[in-house]
Protein backbone atom coordinates (compact mmCIF):
# COMPACT_ATOMS: atom_id res chain seq x y z
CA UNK A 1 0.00 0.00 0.00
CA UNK A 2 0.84 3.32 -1.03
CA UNK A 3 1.57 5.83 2.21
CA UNK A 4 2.01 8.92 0.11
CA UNK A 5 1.68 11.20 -2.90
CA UNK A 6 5.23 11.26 -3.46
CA UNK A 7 5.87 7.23 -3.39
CA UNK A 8 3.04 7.03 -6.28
CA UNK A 9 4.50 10.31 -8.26
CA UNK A 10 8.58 8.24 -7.86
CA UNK A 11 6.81 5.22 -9.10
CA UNK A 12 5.62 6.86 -12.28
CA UNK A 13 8.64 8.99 -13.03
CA UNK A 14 10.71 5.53 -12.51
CA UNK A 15 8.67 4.06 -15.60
CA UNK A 16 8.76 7.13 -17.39
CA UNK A 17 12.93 7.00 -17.28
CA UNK A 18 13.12 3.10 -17.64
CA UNK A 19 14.25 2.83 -14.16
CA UNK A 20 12.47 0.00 -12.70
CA UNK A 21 14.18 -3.56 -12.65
CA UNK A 22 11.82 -5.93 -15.03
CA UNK A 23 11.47 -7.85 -12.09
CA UNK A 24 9.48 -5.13 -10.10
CA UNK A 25 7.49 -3.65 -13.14
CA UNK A 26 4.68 -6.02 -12.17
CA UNK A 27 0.88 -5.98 -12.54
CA UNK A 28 -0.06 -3.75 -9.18
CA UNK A 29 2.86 -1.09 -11.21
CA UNK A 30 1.02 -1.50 -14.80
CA UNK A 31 -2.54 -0.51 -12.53
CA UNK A 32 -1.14 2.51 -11.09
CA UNK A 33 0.53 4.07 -13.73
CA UNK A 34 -2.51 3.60 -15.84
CA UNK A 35 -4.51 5.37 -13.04
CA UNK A 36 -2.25 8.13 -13.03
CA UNK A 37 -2.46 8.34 -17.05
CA UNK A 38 -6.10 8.57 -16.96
CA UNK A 39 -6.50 11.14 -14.13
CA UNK A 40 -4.22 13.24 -15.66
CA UNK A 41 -5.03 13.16 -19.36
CA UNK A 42 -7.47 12.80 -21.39
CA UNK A 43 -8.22 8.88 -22.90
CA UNK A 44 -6.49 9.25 -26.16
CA UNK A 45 -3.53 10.81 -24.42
CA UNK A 46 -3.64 8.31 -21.65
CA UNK A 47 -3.65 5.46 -23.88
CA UNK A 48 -0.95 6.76 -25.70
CA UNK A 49 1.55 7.70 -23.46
CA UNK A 50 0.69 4.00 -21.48
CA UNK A 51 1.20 2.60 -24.40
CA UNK A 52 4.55 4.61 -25.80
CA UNK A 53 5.52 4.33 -22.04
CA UNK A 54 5.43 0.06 -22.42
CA UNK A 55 7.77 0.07 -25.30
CA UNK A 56 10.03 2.39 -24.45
CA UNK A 57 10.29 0.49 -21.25
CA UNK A 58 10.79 -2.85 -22.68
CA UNK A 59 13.45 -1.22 -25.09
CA UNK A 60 15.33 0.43 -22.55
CA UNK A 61 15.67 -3.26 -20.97
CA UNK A 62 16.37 -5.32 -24.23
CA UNK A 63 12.91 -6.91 -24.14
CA UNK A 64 11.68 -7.95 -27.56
CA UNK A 65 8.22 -8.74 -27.99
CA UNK A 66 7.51 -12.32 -28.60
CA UNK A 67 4.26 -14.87 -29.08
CA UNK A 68 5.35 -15.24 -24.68
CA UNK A 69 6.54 -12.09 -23.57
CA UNK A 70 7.05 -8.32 -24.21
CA UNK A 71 4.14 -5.57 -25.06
CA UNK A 72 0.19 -6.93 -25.45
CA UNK A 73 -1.81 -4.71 -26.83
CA UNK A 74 -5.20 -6.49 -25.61
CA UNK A 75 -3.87 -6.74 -22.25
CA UNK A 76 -2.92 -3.09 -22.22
CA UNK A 77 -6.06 -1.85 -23.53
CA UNK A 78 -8.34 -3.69 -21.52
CA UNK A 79 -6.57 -2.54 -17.93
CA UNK A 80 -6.54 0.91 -19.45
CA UNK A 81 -10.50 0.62 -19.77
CA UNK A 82 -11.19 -1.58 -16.81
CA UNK A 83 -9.67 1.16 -14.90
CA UNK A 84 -11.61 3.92 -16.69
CA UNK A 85 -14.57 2.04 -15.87
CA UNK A 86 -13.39 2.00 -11.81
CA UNK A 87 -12.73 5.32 -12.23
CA UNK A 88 -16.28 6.37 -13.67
CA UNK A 89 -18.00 4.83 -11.28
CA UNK A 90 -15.74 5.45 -8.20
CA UNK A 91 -15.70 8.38 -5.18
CA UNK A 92 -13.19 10.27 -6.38
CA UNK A 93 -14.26 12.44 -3.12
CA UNK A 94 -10.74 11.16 -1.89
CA UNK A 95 -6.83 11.56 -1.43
CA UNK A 96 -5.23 10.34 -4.57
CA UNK A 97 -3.35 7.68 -2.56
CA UNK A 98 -6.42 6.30 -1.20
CA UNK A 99 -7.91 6.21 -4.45
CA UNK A 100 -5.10 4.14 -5.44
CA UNK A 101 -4.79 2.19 -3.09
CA UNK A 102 -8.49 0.94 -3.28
CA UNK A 103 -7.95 0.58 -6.93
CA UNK A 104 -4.80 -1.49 -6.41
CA UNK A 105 -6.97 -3.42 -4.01
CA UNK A 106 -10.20 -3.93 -6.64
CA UNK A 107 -7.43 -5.17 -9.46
CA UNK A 108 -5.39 -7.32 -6.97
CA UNK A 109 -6.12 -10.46 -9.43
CA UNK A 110 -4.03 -10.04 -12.50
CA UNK A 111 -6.09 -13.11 -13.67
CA UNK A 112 -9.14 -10.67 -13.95
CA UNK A 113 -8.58 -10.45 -17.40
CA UNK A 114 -9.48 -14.41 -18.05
CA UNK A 115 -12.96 -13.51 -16.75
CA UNK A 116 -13.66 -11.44 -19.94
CA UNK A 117 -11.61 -13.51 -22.41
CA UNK A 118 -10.56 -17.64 -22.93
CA UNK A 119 -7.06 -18.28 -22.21
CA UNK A 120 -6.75 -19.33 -26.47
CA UNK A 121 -8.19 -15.93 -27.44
CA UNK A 122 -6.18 -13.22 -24.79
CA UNK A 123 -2.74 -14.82 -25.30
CA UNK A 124 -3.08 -15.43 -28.94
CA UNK A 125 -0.14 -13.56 -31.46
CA UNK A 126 -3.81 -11.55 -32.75
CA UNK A 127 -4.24 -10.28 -29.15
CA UNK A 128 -0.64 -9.08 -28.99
CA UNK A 129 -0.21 -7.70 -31.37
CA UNK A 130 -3.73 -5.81 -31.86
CA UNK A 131 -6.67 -5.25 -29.70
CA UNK A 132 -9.47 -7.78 -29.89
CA UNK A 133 -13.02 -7.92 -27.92
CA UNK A 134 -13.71 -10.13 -24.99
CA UNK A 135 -14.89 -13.34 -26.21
CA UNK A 136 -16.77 -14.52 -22.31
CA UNK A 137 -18.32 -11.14 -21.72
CA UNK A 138 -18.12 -7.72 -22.20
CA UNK A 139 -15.99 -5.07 -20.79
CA UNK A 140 -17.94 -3.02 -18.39
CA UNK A 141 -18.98 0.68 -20.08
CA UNK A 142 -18.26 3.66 -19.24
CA UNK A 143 -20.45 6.35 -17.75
CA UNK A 144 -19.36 9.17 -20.01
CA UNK A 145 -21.71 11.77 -18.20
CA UNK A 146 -20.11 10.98 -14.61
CA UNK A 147 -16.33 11.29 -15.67
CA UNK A 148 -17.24 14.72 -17.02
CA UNK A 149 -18.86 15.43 -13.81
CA UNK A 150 -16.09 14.23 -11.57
CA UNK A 151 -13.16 15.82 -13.95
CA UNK A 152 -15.08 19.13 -13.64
């Protein structure tokens, strides 16, 4: 758990300059920084620099993208929107490290994913390489009306 501002704000900058050991850029890291993206940039923006963010990451480290490791553009894309959804429907009437740290707590499971999508279909080369829809259910929507609201 997150005690302060400061320990989130070191964890992003230490993505943002490649700094973090592959061994500790794991799952509850990939939440947060998406978090951070989305409440302070718009979507597009937020997707992009996540995304940019990855592969400058895993180039910085020497980590090629193969059919079993490296960037995953499905996985990306649906934390990115899983936590817009949290964030949509959230109290955002809170600190920012609470926030996080309840949303670090609601996406504890990294296995989340394999409630939306078969095993075959999320860690197929197709789902890698380029986004593809849930194939169990959908992805929760987004109340477009309340992030307005709580951004305002």
């Amino acid at each position: 758990m997150f005690r302060t501002f400061l320990e989130i704000e070191h964890l992003v900058g230490a993505f943002e300059r490649a700094e973090i050991a592959p061994e500790a850029w794991d799952h509850r890291s990939h939440v947060v920084v998406a978090c951070w993206y989305l409440l302070c940039y718009q979507e597009a923006e937020a997707v992009t620099r996540m995304r940019d963010g990855i592969h400058d990451y895993l180039r910085a480290h020497g980590i090629a993208t193969t059919k079993e490791r490296g960037y995953h553009e499905t996985i990306t894309l649906c934390w990115m929107r899983l936590v817009r959804a949290y964030l949509a429907e959230t109290n955002l009437d809170c600190s920012l490290v609470e926030l996080i740290n309840r949303l670090v707590e609601r996406f504890a499971d990294k296995d989340l994913l394999l409630t939306y999508y078969s095993r075959e279909r999320l860690f197929s080369w197709e789902a890698r390489t380029g986004w593809m829809e849930p194939d169990l259910r959908p992805l929760p929507e987004v109340n477009r009306q309340r992030m307005t609201q709580a951004a305002a």
